[in-house]
N, C-alpha and C. Protein backbone atom coordinates (compact mmCIF):
# COMPACT_ATOMS: atom_id res chain seq x y z
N UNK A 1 4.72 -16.46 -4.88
CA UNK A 1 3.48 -15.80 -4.53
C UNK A 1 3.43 -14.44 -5.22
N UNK A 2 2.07 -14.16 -5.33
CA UNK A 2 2.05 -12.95 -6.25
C UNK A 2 1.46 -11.74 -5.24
N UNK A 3 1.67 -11.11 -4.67
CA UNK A 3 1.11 -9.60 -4.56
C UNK A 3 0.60 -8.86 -4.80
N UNK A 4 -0.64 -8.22 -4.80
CA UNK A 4 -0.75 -5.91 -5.20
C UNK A 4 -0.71 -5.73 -3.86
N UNK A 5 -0.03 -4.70 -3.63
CA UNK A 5 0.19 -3.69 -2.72
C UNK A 5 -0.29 -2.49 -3.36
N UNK A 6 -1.20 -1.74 -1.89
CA UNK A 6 -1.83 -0.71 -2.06
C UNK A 6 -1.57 0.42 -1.06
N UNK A 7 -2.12 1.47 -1.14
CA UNK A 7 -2.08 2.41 0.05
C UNK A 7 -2.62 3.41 -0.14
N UNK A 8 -3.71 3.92 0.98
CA UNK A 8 -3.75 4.90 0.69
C UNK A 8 -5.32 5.35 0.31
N UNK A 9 -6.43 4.48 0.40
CA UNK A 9 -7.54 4.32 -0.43
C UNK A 9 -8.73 5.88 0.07
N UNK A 10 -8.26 6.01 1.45
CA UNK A 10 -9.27 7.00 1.99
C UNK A 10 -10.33 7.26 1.64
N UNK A 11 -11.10 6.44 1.56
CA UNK A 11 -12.65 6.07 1.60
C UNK A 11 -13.27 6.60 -0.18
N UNK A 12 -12.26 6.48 -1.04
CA UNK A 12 -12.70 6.87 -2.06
C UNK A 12 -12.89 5.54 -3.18
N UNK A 13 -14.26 5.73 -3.08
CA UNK A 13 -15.27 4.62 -3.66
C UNK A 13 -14.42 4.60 -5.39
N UNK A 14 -14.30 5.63 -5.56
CA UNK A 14 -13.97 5.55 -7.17
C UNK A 14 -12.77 4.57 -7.75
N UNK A 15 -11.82 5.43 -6.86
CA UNK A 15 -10.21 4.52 -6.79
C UNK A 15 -10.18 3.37 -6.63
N UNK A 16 -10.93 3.06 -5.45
CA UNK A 16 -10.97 1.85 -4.90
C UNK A 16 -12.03 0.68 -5.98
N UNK A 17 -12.82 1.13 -6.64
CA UNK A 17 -13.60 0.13 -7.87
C UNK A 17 -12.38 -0.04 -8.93
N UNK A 18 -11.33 0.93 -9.18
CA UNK A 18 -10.36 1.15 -9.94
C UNK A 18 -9.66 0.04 -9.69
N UNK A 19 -8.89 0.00 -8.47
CA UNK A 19 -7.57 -0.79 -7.92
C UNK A 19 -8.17 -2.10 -7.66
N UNK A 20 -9.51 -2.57 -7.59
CA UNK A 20 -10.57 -4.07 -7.60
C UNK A 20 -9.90 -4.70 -9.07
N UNK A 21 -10.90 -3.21 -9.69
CA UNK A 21 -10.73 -4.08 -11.18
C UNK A 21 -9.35 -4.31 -11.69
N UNK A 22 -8.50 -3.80 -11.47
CA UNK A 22 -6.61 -3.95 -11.78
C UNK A 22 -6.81 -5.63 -10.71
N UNK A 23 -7.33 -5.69 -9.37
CA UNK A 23 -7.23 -7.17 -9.19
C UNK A 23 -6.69 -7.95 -9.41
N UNK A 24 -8.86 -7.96 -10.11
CA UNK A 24 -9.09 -9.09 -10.84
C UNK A 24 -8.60 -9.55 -12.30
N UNK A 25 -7.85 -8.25 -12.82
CA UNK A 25 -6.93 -8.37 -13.79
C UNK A 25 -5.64 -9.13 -13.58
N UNK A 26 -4.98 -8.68 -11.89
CA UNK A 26 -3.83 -9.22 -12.28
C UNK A 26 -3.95 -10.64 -11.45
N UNK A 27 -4.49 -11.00 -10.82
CA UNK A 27 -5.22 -11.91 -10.47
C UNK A 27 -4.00 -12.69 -9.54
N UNK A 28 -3.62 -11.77 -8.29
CA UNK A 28 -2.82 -11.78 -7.32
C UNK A 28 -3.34 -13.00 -6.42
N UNK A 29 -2.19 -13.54 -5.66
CA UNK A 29 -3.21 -14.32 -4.55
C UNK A 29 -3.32 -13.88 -3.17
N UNK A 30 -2.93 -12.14 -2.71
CA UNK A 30 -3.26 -11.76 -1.89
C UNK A 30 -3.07 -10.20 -2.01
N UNK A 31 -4.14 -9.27 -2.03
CA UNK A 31 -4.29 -7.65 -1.76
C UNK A 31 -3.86 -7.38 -0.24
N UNK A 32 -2.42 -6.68 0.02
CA UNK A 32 -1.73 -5.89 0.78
C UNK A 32 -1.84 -4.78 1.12
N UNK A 33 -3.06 -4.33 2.06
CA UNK A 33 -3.31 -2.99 1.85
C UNK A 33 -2.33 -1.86 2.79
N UNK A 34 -1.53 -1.09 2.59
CA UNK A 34 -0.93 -0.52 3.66
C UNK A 34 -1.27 0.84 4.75
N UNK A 35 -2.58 0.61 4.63
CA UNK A 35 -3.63 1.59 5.86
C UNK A 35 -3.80 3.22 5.29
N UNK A 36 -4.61 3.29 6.02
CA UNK A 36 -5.80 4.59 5.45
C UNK A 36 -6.68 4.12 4.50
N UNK A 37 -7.70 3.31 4.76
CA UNK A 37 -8.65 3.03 3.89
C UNK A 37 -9.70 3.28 4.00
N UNK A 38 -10.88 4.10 5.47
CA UNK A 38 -11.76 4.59 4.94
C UNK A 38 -11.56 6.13 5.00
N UNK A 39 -10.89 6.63 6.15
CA UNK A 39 -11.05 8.20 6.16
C UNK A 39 -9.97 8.97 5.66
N UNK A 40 -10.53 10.38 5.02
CA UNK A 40 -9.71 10.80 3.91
C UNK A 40 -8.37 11.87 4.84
N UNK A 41 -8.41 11.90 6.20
CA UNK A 41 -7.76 12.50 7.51
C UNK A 41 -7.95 14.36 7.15
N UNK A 42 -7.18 15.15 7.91
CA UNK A 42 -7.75 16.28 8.59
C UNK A 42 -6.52 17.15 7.56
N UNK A 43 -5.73 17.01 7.09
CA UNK A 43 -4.57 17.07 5.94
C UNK A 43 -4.94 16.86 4.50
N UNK A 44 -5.80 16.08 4.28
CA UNK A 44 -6.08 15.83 2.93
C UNK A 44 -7.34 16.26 1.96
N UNK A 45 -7.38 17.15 1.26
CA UNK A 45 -8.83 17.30 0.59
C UNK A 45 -9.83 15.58 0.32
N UNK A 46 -11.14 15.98 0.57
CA UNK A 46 -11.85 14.96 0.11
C UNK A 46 -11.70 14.20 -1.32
N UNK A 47 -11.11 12.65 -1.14
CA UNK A 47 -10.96 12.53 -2.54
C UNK A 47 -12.00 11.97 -3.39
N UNK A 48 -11.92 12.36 -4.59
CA UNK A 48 -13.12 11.63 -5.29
C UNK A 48 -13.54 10.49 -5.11
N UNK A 49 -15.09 10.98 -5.59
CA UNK A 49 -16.33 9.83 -4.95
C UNK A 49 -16.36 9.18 -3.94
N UNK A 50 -15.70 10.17 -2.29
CA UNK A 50 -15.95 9.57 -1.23
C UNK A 50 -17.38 9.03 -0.61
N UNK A 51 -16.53 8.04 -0.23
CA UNK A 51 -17.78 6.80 0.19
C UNK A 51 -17.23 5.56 0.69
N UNK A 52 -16.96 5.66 1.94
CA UNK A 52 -16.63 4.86 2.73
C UNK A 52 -17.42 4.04 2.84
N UNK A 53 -18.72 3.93 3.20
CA UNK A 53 -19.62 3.18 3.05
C UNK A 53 -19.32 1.80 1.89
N UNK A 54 -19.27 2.67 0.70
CA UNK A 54 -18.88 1.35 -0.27
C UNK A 54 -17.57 0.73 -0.54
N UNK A 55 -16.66 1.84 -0.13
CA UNK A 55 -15.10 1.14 0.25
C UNK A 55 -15.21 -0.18 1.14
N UNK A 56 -16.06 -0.07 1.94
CA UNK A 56 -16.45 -0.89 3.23
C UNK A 56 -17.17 -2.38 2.50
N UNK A 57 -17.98 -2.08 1.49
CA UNK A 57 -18.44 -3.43 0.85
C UNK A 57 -17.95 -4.09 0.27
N UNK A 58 -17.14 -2.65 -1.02
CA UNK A 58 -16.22 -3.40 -2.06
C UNK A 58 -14.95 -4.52 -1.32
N UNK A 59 -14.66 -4.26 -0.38
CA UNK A 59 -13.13 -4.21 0.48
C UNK A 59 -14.01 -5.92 0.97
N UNK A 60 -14.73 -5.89 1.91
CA UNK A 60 -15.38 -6.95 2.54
C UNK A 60 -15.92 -7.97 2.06
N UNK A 61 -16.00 -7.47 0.46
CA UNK A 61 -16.57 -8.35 -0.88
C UNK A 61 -15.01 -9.53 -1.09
N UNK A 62 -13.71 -9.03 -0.67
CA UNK A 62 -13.04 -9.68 -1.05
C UNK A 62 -12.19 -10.25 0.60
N UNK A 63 -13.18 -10.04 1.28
CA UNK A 63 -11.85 -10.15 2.85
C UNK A 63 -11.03 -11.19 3.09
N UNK A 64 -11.21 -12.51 2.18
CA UNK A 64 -10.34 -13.53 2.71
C UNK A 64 -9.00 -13.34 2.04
N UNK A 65 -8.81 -12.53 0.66
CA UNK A 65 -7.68 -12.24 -0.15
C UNK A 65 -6.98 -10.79 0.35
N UNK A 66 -7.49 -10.32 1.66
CA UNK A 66 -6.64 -9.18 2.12
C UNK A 66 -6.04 -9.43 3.56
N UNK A 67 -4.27 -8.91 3.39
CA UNK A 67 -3.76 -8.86 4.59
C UNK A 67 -3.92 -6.68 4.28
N UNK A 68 -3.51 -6.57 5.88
CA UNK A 68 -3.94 -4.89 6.32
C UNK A 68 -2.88 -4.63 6.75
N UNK A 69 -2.22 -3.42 7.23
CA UNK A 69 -1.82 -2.87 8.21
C UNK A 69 -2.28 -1.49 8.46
N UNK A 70 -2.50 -0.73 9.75
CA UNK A 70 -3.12 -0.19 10.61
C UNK A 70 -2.80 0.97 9.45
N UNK A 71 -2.89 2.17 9.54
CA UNK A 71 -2.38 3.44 9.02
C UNK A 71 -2.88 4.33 10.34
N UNK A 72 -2.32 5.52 9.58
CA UNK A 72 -2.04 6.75 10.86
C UNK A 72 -4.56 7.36 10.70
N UNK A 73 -4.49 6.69 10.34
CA UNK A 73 -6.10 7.36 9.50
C UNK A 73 -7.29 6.31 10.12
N UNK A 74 -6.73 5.05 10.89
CA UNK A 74 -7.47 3.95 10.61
C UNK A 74 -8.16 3.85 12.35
N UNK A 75 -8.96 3.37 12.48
CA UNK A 75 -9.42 2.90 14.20
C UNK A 75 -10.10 2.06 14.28
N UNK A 76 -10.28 1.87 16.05
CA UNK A 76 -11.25 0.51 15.93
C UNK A 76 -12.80 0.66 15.54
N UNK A 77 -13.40 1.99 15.35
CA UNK A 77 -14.31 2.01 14.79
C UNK A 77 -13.92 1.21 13.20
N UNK A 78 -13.17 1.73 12.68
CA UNK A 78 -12.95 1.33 11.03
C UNK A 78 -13.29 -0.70 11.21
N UNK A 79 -12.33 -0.82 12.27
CA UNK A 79 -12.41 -2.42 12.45
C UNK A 79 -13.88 -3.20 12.58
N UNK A 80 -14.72 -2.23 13.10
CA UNK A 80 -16.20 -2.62 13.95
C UNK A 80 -16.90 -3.03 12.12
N UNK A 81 -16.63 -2.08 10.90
CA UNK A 81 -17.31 -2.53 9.68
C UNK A 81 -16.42 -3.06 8.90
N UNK A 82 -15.12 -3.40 8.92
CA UNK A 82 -14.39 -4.00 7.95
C UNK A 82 -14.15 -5.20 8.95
N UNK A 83 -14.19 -6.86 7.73
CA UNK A 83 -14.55 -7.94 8.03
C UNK A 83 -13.16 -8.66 8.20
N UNK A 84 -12.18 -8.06 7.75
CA UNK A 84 -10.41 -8.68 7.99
C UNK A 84 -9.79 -7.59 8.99
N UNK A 85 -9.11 -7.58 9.41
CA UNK A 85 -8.03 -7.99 10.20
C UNK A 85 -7.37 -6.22 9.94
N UNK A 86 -7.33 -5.28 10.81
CA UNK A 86 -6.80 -3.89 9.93
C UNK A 86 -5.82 -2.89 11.28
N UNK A 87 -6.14 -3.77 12.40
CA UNK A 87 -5.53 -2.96 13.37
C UNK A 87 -4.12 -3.74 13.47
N UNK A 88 -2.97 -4.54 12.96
CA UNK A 88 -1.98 -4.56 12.96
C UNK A 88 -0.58 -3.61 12.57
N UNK A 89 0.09 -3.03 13.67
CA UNK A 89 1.24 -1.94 13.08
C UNK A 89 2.16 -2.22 12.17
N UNK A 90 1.97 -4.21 11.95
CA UNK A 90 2.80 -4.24 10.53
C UNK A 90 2.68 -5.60 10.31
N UNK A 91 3.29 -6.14 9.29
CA UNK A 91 3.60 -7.40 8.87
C UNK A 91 4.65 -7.65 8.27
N UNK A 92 4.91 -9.15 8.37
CA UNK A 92 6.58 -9.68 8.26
C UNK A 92 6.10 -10.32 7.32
N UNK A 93 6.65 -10.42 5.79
CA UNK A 93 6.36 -11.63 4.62
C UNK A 93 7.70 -11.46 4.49
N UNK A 94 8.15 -12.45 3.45
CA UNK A 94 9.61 -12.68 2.79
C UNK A 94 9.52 -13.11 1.41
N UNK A 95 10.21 -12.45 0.81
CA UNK A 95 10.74 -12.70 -0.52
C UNK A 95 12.06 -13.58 -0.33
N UNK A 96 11.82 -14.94 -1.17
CA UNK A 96 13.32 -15.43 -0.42
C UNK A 96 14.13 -15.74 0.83
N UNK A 97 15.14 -14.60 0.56
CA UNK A 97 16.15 -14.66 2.39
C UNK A 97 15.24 -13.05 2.54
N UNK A 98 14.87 -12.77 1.91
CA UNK A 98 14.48 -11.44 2.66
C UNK A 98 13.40 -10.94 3.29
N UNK A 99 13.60 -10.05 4.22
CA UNK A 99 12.36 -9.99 5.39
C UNK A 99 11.64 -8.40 4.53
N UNK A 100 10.53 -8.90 4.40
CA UNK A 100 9.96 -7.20 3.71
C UNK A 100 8.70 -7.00 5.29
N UNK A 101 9.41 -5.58 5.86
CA UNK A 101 8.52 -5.39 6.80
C UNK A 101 7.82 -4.42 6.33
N UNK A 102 6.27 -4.31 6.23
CA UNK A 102 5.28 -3.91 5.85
C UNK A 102 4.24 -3.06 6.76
N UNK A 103 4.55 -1.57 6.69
CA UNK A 103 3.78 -0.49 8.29
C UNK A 103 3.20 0.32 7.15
N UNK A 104 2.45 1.09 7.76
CA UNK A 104 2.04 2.29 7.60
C UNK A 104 3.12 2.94 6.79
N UNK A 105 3.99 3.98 8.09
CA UNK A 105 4.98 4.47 7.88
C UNK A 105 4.89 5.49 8.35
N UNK A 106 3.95 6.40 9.21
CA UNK A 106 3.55 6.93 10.09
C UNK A 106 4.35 6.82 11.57
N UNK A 107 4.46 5.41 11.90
CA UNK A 107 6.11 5.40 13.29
C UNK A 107 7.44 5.06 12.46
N UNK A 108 7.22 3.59 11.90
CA UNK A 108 8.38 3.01 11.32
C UNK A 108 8.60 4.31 9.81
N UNK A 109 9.81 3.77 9.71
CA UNK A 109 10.17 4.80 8.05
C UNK A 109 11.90 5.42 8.09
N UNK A 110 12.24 5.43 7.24
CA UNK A 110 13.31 5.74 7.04
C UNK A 110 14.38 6.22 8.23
N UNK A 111 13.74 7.47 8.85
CA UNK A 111 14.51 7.94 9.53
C UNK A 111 14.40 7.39 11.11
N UNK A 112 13.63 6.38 11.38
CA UNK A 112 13.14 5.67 12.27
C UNK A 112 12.70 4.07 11.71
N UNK A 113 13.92 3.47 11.33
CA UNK A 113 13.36 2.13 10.91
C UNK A 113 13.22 0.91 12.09
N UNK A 114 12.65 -0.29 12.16
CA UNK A 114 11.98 -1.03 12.66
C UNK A 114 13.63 -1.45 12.68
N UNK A 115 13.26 -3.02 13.83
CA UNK A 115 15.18 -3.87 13.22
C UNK A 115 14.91 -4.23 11.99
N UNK A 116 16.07 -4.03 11.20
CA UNK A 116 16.16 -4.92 10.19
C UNK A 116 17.36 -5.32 9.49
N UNK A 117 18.02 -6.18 8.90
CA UNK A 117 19.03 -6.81 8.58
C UNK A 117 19.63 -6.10 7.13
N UNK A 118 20.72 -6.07 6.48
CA UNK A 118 21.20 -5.73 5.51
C UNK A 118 20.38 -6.34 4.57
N UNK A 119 19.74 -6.00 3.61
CA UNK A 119 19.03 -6.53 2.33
C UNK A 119 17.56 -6.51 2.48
N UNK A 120 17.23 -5.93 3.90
CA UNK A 120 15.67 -6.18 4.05
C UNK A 120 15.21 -5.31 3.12
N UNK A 121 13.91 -5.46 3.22
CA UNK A 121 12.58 -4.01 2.79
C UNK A 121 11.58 -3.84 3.82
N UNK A 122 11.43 -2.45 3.91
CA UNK A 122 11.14 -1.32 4.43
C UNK A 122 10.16 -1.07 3.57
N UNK A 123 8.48 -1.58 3.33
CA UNK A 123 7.50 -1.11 2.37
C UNK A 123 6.57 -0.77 3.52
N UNK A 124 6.41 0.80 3.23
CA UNK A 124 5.18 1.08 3.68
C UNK A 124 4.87 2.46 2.67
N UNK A 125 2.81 3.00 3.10
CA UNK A 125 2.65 4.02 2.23
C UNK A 125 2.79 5.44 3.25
N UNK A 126 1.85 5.93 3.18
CA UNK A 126 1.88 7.22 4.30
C UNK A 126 2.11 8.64 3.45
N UNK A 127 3.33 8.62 2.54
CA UNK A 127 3.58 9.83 2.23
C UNK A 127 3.18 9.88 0.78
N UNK A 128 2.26 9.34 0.26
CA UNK A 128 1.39 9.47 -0.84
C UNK A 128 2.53 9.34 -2.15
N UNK A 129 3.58 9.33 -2.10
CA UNK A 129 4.91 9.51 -2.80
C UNK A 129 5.44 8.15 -3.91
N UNK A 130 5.39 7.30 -4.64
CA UNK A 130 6.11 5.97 -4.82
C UNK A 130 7.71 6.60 -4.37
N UNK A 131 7.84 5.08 -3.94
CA UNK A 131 10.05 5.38 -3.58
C UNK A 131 10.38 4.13 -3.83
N UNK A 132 11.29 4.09 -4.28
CA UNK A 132 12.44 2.77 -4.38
C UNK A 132 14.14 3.36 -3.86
N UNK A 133 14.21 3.19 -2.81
CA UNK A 133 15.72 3.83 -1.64
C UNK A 133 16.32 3.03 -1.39
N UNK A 134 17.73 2.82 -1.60
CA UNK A 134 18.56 2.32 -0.85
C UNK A 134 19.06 2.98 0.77
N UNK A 135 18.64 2.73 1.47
CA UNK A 135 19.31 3.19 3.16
C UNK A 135 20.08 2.09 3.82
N UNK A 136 21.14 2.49 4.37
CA UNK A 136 21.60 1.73 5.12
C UNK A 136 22.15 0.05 4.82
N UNK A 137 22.38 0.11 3.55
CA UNK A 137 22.26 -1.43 3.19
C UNK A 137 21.15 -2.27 3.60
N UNK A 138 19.74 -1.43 3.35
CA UNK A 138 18.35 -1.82 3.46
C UNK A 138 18.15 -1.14 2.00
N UNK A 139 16.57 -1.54 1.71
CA UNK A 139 15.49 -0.66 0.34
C UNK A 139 14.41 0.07 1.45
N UNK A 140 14.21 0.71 0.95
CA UNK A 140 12.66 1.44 1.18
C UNK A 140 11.88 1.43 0.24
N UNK A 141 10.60 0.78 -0.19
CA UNK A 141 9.77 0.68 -1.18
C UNK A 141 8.45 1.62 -0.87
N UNK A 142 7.94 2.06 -1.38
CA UNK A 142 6.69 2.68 -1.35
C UNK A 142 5.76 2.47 -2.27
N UNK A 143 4.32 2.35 -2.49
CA UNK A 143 3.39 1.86 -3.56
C UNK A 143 3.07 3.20 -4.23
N UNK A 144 3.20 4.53 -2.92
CA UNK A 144 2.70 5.80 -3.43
C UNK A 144 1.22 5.32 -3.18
N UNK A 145 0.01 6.31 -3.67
CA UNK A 145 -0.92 6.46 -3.65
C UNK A 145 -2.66 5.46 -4.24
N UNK A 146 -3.47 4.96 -3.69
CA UNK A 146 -4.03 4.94 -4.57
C UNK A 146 -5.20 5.97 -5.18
N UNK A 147 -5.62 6.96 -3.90
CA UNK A 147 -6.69 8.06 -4.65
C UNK A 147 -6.26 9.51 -4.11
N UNK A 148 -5.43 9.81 -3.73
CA UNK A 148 -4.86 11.08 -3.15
C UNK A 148 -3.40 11.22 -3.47
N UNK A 149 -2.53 10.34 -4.64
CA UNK A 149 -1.19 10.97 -4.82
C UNK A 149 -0.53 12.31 -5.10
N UNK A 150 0.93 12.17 -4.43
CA UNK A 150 1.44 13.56 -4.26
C UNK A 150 2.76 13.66 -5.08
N UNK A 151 3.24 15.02 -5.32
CA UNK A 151 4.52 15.42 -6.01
C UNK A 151 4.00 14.46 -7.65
N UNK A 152 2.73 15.04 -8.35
CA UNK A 152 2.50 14.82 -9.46
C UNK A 152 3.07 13.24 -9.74
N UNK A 153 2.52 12.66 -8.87
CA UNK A 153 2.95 10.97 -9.12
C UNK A 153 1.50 10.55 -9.39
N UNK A 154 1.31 8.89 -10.19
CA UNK A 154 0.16 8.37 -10.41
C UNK A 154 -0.81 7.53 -9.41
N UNK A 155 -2.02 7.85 -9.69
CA UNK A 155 -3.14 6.83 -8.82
C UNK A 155 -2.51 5.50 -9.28
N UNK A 156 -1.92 4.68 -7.95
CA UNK A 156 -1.50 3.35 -8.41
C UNK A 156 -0.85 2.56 -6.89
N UNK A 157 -0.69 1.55 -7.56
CA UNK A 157 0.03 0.52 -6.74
C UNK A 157 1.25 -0.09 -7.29
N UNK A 158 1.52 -1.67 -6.69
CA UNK A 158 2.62 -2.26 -6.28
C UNK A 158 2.59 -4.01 -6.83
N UNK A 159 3.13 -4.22 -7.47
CA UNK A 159 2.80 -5.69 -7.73
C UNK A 159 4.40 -6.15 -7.44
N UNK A 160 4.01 -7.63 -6.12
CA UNK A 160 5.43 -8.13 -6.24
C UNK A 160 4.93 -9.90 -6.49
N UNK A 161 5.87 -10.05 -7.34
CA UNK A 161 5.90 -11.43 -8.20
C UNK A 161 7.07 -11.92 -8.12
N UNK A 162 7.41 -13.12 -8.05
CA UNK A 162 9.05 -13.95 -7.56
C UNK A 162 10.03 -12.68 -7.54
N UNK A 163 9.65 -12.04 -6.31
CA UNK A 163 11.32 -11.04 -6.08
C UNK A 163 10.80 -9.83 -6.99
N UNK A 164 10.25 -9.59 -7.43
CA UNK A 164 10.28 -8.27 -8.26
C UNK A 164 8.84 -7.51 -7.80
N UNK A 165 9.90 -6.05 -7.74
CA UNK A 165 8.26 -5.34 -7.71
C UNK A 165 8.11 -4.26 -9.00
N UNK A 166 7.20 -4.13 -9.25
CA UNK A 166 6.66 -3.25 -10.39
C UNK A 166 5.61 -2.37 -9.87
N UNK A 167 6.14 -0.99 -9.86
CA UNK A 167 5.37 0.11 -10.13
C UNK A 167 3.96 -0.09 -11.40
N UNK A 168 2.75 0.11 -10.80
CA UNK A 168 2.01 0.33 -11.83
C UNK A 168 0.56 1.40 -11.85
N UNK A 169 0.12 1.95 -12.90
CA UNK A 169 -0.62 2.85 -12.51
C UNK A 169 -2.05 2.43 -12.19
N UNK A 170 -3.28 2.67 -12.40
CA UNK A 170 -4.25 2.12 -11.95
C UNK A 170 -5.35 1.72 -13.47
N UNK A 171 -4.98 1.78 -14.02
CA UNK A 171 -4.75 1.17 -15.56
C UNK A 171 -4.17 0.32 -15.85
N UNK A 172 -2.95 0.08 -15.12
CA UNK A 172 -2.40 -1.90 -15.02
C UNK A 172 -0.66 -0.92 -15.94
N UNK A 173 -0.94 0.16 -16.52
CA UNK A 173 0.53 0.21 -17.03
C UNK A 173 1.96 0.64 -16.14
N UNK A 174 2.72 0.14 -16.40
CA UNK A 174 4.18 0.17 -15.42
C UNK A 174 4.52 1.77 -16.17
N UNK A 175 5.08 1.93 -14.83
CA UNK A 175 5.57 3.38 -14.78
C UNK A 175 7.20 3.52 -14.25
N UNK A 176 7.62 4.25 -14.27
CA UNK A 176 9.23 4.73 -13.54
C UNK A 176 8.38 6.09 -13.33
N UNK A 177 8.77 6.63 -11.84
CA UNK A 177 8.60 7.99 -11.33
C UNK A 177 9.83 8.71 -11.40
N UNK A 178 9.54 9.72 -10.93
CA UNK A 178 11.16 10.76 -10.84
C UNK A 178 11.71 10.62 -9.50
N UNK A 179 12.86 10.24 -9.46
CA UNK A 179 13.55 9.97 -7.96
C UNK A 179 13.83 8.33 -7.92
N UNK A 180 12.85 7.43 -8.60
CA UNK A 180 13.40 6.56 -8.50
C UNK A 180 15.07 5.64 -8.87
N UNK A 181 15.65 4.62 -8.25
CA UNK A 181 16.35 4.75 -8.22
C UNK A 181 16.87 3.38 -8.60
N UNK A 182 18.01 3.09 -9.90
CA UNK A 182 17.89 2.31 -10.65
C UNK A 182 18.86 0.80 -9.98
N UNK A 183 18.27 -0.30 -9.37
CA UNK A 183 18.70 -0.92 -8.53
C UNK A 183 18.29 -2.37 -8.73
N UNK A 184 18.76 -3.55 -8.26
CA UNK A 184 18.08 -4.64 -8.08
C UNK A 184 17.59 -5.11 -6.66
N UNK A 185 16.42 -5.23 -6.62
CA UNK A 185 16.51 -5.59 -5.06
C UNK A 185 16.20 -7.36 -5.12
C-alpha cells in the first residue's frame, strides 16, 4: 500500500491545492492526514491564503481516500463540515510486523509514548518539525509541516511505499533535513 502523510494544513487554501496536486501526482491509495486542518490556532501566524472554507471542499472533494487523526487545533465543529471521519486520537496501520501508531502528537510523543513494542513507529505531526528518531528501540517519524513549517524546514509531506518512507517537499522532490538520522526502519 502506498501512503502521503500530511500535517499540519491549517486552513491554508494555498498549501493545501499544493499537497492535492503532489496527490494526484503520486497517486497514493490513501491521504493520512495528521490533524490541524482547518484552524491556523492562537500560536501560529495566519498562513497563506487562509481559507478554510476551501480547505473544507478541496479536502471533501476527495473524502473516501482520507484517513484523519484529531490534532490539538481540530473540533466537532470542524467535523459538522468535513465529510470523513477527523475526531479520532489515532490510528493503528502496519507496515509488515510493524505497528505505525499515527496521533497528533499533542498527548502521545516521545516523551509520553502510547504502548508500543520494540520496532514500532511513533508518526505523528504537531511540532511543525520533519524527524526520523530512534527512542527506545522504537522510530519517531514526523511529516513536519504542510503550510506553517518550523526550524527553516520545507512545506511538505511523507510518502510511505512497501516499508519506506520518503521525506518530500511540496514539489514532489525528496529532501534530507538537518537532524535527521541515518537509519533503516
Amino acid at each position: 500500500m502506498k501512503i502521503m502523510i500530511a500535517s499540519d494544513i491549517h486552513g491554508s487554501a494555498y498549501y493545501c491545492r499544493q499537497l492535492l496536486e503532489q496527490y494526484r501526482k503520486e497517486k497514493p491509495d490513501k491521504l493520512l492526514l495528521l490533524g490541524d486542518i482547518l484552524y491556523h490556532g492562537p500560536r501560529n501566524d495566519l498562513p497563506r491564503e487562509y481559507d478554510p472554507k476551501q480547505v473544507i471542499s478541496m479536502l471533501n472533494g476527495i473524502k473516501e481516500e482520507i484517513l484523519c487523526v484529531r490534532g490539538n487545533c481540530d473540533t466537532e465543529v470542524d467535523q459538522m463540515v468535513l465529510e470523513f471521519p477527523i475526531l479520532a486520537d489515532y490510528a493503528i496501520l502496519y507496515t509488515g510486523t510493524r505497528m505505525i501508531y499515527a496521533t497528533h502528537g499533542h498527548v502521545y510523543h516521545m516523551e509520553n509514548p502510547p504502548m508500543m513494542k520494540r520496532g514500532d513507529i511513533l508518526l505523528h505531526g504537531h511540532t511543525h518539525v520533519p524527524a526520523k528518531q530512534e527512542f527506545d528501540g522504537k522510530y519517531y517519524l514526523n511529516p513536519g509541516s504542510v503550510s506553517i513549517p518550523k526550524e527553516e524546514s520545507p512545506h511538505g509531506y511523507l510518502m510511505l511505499e512497501e516499508g519506506d518512507f520518503t521525506w518530500k517537499t511540496l514539489e514532489g522532490k525528496e529532501y534530507n533535513y538537518a537532524g535527521s538520522k541515518e537509519f533503516d526502519i
